[in-house]
PDB file of N, CA and C in Angstrom:
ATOM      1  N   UNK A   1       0.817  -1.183   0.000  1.00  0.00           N
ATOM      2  CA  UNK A   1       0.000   0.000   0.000  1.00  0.00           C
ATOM      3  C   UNK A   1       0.865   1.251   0.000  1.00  0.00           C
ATOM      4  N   UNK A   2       1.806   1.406  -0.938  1.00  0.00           N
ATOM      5  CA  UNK A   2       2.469   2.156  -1.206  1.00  0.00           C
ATOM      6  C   UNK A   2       2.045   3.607  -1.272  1.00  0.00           C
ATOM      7  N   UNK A   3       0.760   3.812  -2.090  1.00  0.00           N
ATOM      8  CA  UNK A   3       0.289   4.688  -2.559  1.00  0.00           C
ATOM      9  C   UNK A   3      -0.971   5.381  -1.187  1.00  0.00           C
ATOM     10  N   UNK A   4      -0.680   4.564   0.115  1.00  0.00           N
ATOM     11  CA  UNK A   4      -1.899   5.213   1.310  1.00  0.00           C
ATOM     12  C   UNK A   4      -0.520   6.091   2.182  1.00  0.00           C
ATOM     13  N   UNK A   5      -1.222   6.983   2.839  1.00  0.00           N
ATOM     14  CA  UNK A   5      -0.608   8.184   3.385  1.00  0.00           C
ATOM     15  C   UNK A   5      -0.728   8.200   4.888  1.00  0.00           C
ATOM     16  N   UNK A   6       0.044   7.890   5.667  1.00  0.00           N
ATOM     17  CA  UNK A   6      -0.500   7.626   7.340  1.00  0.00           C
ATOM     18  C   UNK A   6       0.226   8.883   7.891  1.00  0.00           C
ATOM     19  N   UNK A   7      -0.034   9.619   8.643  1.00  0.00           N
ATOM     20  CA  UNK A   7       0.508  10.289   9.549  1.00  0.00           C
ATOM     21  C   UNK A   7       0.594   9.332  10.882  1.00  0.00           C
ATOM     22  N   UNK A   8       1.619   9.203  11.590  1.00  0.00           N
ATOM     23  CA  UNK A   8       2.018   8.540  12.925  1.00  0.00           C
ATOM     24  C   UNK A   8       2.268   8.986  13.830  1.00  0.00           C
ATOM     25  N   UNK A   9       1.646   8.895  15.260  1.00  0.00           N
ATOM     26  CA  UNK A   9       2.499   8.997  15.922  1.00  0.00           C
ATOM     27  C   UNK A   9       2.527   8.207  17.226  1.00  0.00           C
ATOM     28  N   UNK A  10       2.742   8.061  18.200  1.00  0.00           N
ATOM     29  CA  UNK A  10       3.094   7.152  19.186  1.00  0.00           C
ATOM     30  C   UNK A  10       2.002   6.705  19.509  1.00  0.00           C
ATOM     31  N   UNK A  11       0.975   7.421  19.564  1.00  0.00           N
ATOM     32  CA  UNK A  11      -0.177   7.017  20.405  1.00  0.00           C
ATOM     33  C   UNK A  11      -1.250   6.761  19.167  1.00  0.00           C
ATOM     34  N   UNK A  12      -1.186   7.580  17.695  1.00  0.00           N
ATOM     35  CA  UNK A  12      -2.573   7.246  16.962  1.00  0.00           C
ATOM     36  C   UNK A  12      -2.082   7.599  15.600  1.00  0.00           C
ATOM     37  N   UNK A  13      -2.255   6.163  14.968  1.00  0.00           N
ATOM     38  CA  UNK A  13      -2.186   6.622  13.321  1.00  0.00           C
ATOM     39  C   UNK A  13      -3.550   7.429  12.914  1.00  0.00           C
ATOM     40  N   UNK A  14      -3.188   8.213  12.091  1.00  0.00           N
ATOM     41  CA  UNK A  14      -3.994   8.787  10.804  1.00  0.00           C
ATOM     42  C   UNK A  14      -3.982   8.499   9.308  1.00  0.00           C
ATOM     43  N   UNK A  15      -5.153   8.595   9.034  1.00  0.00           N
ATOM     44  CA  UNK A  15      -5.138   8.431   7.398  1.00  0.00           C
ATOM     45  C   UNK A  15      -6.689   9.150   7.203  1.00  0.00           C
ATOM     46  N   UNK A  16      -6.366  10.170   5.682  1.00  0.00           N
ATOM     47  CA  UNK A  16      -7.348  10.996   5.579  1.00  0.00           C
ATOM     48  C   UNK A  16      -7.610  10.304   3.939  1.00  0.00           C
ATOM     49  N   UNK A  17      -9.284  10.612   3.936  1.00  0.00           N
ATOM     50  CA  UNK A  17      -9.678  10.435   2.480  1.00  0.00           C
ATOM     51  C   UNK A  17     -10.444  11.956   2.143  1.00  0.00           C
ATOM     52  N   UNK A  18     -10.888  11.879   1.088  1.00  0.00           N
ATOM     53  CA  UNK A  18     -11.726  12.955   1.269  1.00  0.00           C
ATOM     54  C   UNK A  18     -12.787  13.534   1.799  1.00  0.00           C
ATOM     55  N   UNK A  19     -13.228  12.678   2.770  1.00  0.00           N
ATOM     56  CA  UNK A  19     -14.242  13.511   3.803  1.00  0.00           C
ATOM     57  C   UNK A  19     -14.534  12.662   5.184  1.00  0.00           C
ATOM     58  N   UNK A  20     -13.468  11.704   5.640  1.00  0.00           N
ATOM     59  CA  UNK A  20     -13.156  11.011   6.241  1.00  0.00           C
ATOM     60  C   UNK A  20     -11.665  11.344   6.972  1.00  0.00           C
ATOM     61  N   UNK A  21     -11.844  11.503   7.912  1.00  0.00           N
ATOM     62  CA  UNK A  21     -10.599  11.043   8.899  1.00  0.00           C
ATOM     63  C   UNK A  21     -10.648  10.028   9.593  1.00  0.00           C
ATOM     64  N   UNK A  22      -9.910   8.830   9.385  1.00  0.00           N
ATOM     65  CA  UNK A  22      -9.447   8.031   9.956  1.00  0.00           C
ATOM     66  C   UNK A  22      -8.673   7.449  11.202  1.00  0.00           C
ATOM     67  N   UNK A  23      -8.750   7.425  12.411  1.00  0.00           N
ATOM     68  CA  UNK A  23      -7.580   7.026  13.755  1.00  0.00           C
ATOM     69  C   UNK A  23      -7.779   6.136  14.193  1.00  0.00           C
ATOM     70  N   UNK A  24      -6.371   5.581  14.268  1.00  0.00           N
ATOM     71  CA  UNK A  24      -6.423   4.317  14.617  1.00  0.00           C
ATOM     72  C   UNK A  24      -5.267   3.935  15.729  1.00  0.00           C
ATOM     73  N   UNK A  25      -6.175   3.200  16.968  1.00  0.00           N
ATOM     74  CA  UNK A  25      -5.379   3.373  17.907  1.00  0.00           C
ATOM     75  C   UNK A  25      -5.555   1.485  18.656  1.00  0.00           C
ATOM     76  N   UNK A  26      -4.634   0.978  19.131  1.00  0.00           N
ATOM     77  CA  UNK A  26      -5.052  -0.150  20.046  1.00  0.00           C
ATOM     78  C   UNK A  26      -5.962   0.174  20.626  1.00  0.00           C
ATOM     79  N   UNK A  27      -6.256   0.849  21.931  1.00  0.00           N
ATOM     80  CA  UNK A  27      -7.609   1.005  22.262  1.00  0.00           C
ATOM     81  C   UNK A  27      -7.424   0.465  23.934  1.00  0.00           C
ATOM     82  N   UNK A  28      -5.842   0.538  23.966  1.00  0.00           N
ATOM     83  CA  UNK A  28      -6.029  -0.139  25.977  1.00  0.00           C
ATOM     84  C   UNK A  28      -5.509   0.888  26.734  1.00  0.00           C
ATOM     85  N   UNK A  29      -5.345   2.311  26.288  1.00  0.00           N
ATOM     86  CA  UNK A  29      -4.995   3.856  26.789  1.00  0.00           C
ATOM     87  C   UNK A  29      -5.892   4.501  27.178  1.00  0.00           C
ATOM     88  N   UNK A  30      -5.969   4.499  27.906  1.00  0.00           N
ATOM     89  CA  UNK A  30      -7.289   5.888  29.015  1.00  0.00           C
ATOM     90  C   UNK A  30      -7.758   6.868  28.021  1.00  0.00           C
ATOM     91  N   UNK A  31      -6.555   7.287  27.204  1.00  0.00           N
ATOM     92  CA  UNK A  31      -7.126   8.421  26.345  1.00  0.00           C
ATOM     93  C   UNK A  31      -8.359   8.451  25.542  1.00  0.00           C
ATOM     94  N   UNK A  32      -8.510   6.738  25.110  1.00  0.00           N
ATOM     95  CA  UNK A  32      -9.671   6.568  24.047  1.00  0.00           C
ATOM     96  C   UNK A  32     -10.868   6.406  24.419  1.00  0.00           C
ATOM     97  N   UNK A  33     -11.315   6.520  26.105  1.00  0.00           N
ATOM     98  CA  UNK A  33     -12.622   6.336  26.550  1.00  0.00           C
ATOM     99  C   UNK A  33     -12.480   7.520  27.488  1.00  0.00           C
ATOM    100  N   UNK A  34     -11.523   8.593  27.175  1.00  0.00           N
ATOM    101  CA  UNK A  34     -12.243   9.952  28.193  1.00  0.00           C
ATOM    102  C   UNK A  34     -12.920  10.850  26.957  1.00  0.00           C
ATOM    103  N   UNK A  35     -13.125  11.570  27.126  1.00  0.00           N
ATOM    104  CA  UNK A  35     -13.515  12.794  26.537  1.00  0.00           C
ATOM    105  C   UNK A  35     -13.752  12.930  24.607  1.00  0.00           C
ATOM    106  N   UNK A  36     -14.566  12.297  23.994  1.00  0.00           N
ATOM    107  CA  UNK A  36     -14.429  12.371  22.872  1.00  0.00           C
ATOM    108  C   UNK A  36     -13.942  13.509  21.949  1.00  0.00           C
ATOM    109  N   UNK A  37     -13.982  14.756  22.731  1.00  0.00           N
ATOM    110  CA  UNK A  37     -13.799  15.629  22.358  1.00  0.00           C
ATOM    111  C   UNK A  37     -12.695  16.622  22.129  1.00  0.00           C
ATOM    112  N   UNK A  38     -11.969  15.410  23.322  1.00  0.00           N
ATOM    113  CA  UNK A  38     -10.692  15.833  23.579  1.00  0.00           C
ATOM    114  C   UNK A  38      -9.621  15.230  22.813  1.00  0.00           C
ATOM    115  N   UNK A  39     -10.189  13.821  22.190  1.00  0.00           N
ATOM    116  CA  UNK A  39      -9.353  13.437  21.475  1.00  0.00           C
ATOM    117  C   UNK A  39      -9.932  14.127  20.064  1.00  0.00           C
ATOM    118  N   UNK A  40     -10.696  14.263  19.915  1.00  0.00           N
ATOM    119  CA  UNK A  40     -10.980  14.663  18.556  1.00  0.00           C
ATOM    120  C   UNK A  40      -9.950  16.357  18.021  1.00  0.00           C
ATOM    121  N   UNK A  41     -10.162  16.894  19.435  1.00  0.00           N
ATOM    122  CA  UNK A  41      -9.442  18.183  19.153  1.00  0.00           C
ATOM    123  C   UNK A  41      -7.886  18.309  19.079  1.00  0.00           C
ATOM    124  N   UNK A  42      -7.026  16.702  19.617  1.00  0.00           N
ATOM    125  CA  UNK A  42      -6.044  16.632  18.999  1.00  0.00           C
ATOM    126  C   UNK A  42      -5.370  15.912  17.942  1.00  0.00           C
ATOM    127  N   UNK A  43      -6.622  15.218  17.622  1.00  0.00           N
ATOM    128  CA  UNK A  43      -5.813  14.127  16.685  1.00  0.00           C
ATOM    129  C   UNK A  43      -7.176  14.226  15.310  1.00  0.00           C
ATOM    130  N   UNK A  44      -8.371  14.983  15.515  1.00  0.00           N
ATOM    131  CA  UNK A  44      -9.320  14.770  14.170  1.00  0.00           C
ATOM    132  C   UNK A  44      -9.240  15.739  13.787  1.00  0.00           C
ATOM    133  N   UNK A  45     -10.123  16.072  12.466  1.00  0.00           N
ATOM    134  CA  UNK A  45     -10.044  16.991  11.302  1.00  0.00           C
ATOM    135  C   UNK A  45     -11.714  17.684  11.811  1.00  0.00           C
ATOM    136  N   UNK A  46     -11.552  18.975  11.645  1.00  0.00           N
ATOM    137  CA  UNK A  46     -12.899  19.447  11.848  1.00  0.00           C
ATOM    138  C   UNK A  46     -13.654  19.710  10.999  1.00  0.00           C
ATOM    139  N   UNK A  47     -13.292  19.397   9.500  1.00  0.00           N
ATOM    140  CA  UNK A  47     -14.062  19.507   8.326  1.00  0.00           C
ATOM    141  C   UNK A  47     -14.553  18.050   7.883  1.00  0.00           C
ATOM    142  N   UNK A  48     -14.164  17.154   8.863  1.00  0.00           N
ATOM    143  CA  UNK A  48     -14.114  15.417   7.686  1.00  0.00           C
ATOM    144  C   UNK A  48     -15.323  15.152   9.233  1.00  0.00           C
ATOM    145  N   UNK A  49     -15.722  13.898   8.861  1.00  0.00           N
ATOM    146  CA  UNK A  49     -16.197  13.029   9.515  1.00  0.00           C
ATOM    147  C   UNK A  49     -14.697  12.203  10.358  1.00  0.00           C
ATOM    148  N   UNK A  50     -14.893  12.517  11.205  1.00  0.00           N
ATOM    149  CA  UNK A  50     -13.688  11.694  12.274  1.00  0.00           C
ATOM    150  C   UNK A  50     -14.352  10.391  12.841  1.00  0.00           C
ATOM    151  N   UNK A  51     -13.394   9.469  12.534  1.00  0.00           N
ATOM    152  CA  UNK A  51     -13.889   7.764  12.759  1.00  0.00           C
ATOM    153  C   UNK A  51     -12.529   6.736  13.496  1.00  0.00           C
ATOM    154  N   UNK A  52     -12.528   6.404  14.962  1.00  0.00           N
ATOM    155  CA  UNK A  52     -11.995   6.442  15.951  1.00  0.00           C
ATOM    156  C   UNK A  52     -12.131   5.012  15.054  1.00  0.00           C
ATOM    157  N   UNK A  53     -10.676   4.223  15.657  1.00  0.00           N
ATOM    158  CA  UNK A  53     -10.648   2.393  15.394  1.00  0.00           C
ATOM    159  C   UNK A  53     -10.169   1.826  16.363  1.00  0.00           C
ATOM    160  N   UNK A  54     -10.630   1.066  17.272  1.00  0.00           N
ATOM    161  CA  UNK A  54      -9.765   0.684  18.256  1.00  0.00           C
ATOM    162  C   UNK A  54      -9.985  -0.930  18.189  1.00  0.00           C
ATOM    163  N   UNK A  55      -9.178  -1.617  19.107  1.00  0.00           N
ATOM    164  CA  UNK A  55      -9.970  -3.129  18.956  1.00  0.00           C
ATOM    165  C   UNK A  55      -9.317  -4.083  20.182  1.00  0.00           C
ATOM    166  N   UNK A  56      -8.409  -2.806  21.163  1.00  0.00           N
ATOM    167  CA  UNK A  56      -7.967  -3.820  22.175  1.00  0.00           C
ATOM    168  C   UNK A  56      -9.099  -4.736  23.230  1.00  0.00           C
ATOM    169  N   UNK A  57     -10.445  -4.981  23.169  1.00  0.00           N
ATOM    170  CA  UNK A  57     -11.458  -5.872  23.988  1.00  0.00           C
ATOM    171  C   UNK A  57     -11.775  -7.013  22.769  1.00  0.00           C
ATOM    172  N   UNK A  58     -11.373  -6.826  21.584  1.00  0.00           N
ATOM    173  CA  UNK A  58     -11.891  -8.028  21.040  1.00  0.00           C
ATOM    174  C   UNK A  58     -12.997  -8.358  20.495  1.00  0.00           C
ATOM    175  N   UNK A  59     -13.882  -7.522  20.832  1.00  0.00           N
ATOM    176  CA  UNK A  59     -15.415  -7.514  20.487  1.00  0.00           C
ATOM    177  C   UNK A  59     -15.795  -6.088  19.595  1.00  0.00           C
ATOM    178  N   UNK A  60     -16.903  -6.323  18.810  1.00  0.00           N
ATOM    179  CA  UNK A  60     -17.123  -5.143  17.899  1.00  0.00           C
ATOM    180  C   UNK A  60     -18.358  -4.842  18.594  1.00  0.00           C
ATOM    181  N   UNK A  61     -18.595  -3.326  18.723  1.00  0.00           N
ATOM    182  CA  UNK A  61     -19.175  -2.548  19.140  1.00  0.00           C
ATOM    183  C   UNK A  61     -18.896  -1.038  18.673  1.00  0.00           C
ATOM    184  N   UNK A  62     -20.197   0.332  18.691  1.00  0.00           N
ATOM    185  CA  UNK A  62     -19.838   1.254  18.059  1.00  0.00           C
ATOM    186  C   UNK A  62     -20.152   2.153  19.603  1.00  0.00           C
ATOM    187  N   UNK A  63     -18.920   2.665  20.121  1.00  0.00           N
ATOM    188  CA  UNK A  63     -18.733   3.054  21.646  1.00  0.00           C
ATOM    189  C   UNK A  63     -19.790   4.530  21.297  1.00  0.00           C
ATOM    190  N   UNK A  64     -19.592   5.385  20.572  1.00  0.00           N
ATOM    191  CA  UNK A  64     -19.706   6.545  20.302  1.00  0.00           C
ATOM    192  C   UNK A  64     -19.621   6.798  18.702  1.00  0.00           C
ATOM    193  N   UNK A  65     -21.470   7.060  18.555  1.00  0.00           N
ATOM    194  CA  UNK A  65     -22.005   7.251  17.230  1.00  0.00           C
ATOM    195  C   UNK A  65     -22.799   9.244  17.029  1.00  0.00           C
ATOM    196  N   UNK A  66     -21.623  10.151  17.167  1.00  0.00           N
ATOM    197  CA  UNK A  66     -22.046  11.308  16.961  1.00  0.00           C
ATOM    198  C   UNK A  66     -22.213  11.838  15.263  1.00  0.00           C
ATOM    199  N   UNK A  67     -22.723  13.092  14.788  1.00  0.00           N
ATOM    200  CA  UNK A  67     -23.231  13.353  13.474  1.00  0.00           C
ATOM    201  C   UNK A  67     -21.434  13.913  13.139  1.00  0.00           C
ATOM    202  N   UNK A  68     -20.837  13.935  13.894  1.00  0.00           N
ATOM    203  CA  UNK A  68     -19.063  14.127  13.003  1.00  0.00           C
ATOM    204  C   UNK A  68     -17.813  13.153  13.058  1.00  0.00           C
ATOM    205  N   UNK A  69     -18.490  12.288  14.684  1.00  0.00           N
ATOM    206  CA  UNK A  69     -17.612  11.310  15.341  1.00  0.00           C
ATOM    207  C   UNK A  69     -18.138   9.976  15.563  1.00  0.00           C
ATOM    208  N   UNK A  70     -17.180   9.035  15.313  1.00  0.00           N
ATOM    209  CA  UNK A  70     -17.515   7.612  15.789  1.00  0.00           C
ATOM    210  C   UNK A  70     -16.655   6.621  16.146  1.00  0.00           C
ATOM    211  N   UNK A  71     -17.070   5.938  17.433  1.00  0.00           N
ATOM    212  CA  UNK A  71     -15.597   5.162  17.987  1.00  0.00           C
ATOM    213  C   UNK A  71     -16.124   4.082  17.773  1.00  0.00           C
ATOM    214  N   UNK A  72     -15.336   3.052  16.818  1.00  0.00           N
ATOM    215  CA  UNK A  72     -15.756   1.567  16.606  1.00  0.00           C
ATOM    216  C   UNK A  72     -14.427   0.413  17.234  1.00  0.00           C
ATOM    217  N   UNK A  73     -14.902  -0.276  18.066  1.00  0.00           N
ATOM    218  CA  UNK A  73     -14.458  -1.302  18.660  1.00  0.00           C
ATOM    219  C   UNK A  73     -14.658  -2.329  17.456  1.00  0.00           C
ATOM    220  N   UNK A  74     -13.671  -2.388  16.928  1.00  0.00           N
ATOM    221  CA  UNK A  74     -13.047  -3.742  15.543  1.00  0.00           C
ATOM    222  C   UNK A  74     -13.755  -5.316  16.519  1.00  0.00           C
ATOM    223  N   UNK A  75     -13.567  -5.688  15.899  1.00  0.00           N
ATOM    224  CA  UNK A  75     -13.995  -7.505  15.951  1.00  0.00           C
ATOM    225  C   UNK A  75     -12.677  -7.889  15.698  1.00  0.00           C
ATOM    226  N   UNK A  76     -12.152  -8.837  16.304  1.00  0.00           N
ATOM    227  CA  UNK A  76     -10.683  -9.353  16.562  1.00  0.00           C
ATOM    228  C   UNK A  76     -10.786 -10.750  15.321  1.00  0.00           C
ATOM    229  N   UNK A  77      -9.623 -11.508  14.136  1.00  0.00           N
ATOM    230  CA  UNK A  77      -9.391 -12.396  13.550  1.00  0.00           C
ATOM    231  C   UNK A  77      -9.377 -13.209  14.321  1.00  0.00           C
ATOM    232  N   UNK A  78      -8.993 -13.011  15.222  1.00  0.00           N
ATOM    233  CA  UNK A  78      -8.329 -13.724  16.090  1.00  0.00           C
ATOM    234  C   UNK A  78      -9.228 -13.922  17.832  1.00  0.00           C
ATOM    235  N   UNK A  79     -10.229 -14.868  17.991  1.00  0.00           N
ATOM    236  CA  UNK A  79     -11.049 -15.034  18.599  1.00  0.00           C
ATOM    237  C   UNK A  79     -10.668 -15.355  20.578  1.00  0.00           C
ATOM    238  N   UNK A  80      -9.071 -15.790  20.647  1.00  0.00           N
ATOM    239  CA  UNK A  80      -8.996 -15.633  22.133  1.00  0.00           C
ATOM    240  C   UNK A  80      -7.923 -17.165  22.354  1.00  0.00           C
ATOM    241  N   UNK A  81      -7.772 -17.251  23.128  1.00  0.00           N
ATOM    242  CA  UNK A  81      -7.336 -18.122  23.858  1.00  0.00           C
ATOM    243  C   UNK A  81      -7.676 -19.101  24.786  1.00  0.00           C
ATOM    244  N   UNK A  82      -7.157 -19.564  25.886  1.00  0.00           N
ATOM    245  CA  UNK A  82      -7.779 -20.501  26.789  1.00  0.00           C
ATOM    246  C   UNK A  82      -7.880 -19.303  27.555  1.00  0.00           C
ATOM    247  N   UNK A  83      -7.118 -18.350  28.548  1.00  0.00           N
ATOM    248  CA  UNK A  83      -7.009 -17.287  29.281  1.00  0.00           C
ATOM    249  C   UNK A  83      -8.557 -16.352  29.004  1.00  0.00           C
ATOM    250  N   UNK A  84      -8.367 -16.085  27.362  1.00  0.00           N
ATOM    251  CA  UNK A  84      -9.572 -14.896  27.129  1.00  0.00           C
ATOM    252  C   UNK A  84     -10.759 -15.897  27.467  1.00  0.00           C
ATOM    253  N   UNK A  85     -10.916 -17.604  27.137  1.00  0.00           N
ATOM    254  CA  UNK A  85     -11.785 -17.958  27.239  1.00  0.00           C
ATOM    255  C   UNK A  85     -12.409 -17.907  28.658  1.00  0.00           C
ATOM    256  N   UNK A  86     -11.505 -18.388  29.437  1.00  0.00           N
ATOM    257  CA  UNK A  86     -11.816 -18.417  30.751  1.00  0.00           C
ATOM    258  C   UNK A  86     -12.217 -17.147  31.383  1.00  0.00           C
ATOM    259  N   UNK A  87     -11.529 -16.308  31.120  1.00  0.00           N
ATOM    260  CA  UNK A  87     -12.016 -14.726  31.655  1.00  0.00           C
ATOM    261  C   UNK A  87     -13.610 -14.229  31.107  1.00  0.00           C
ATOM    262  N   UNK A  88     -14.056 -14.924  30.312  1.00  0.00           N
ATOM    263  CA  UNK A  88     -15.579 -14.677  29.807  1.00  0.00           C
ATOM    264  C   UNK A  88     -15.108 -13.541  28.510  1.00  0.00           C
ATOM    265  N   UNK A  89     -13.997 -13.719  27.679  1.00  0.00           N
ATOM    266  CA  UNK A  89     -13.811 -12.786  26.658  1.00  0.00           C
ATOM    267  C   UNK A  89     -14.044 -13.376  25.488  1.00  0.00           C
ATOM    268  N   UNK A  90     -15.197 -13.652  25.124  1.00  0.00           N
ATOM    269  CA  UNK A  90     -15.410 -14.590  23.951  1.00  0.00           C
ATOM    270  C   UNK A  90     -16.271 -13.951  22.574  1.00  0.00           C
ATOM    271  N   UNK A  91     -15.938 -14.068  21.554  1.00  0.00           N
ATOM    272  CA  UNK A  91     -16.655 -12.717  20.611  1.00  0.00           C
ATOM    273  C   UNK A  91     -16.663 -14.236  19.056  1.00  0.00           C
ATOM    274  N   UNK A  92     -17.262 -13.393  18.257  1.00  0.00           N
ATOM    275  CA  UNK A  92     -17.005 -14.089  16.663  1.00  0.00           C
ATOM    276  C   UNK A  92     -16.439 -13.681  16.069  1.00  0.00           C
ATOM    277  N   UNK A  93     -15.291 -14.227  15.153  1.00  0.00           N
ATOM    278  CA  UNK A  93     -14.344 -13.231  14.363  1.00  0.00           C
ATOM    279  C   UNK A  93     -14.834 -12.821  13.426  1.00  0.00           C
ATOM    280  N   UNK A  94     -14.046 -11.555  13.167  1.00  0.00           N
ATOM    281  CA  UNK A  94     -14.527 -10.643  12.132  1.00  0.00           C
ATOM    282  C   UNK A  94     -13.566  -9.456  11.217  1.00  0.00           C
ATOM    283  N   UNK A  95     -14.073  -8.816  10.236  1.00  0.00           N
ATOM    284  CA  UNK A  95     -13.539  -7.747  10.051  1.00  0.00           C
ATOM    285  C   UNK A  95     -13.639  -6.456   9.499  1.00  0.00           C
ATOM    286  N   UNK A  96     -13.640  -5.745   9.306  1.00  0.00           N
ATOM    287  CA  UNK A  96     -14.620  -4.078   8.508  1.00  0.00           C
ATOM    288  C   UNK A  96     -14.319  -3.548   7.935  1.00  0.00           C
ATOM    289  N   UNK A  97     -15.303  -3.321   6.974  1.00  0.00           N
ATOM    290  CA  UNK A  97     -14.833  -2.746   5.601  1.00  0.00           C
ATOM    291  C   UNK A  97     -15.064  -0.936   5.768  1.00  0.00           C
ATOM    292  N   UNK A  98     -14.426  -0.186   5.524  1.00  0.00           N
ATOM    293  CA  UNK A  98     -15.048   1.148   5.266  1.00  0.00           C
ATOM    294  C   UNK A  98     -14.773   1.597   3.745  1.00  0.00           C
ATOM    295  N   UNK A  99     -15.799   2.587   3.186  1.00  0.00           N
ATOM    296  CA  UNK A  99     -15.952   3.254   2.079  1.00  0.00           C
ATOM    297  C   UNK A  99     -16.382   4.333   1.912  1.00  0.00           C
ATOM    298  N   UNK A 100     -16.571   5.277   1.344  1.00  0.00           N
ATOM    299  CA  UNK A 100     -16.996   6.552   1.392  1.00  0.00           C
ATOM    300  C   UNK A 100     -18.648   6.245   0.373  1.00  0.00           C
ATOM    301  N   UNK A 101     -19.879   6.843   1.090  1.00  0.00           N
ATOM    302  CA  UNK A 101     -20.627   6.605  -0.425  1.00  0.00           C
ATOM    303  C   UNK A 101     -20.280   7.855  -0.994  1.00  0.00           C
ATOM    304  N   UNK A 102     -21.293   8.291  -2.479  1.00  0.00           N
ATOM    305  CA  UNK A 102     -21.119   9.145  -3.639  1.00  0.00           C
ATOM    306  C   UNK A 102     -21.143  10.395  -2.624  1.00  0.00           C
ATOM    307  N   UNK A 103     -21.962  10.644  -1.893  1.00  0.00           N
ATOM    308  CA  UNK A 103     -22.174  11.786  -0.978  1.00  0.00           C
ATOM    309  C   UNK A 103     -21.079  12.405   0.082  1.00  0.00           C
ATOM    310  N   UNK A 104     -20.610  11.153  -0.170  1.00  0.00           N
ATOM    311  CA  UNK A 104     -18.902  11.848   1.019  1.00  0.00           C
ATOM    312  C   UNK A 104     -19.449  11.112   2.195  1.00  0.00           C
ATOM    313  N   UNK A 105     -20.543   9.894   2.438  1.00  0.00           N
ATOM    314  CA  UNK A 105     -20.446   9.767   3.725  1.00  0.00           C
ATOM    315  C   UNK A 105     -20.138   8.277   4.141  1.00  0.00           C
ATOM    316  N   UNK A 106     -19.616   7.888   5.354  1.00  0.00           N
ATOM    317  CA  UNK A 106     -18.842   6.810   5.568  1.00  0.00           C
ATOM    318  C   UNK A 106     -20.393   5.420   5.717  1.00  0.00           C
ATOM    319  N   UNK A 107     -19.691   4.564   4.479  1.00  0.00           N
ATOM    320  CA  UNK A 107     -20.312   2.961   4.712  1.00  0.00           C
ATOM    321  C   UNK A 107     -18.859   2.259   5.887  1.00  0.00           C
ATOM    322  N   UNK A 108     -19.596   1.722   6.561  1.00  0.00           N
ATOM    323  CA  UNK A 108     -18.941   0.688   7.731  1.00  0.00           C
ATOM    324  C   UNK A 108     -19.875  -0.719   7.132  1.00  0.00           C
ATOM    325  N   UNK A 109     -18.941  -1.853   6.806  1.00  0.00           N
ATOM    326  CA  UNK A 109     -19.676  -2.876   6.981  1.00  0.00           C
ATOM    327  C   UNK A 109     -18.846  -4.300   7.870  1.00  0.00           C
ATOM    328  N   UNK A 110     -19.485  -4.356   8.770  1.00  0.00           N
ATOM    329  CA  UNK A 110     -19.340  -5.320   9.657  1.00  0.00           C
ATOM    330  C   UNK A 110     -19.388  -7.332   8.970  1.00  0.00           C
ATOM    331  N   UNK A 111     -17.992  -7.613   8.659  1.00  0.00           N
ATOM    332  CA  UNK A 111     -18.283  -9.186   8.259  1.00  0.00           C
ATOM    333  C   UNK A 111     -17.602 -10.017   9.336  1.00  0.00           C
ATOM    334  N   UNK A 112     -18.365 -10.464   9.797  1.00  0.00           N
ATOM    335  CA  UNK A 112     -18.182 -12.244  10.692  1.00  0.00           C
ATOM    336  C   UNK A 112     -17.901 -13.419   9.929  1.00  0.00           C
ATOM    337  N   UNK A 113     -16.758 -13.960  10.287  1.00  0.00           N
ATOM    338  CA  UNK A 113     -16.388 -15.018  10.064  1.00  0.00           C
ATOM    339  C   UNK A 113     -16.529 -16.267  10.447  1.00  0.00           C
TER     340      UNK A 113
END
């Protein structure tokens, strides 16, 4: 993927399309469940739709569905262990597609494996 553009940095990749901002973070940092607003004001675009990726619990879920922001908890390939089993961390694997429709606005589609 030679031709995709990430900005990096320690704590949250970026990648912008045209009316989409993209961040993508593990998701086991305090930062990503305080203040949506706070992360948005340092790491999103205030003209795009900002779309949070996290996936450190393993399970897909959409934490925070606002009209500019959205934090999606990914679905893990990779379904757990004996440890995750035992701890009650048990999910279906999966993985998500995003696209922009004609309108500039973000398709998410959720596939289980």
């Amino acid at each position: 993927f030679a031709d995709v553009e990430v900005e990096w940095s320690a704590k949250v990749l970026t990648h912008d399309t045209e009316n989409v901002r993209y961040m993508a973070t593990h998701g086991d940092k305090r930062f990503t469940s305080k203040d949506a607003n706070a992360l948005l004001w340092k790491y999103g675009a205030r003209d795009k739709q900002n779309v949070l990726l996290t996936g450190h619990w393993h399970h897909r879920s959409i934490k925070v569905d606002d009209e500019n922001f959205r934090h999606i908890s990914l679905p893990s390939l990779f379904t757990g262990n004996t440890y995750s089993d035992h701890a009650g961390f048990t999910t279906k694997a999966g993985f998500a597609l995003f696209e922009e429709s004609r309108k500039g606005e973000l398709i998410h589609t959720d596939i289980s494996l």
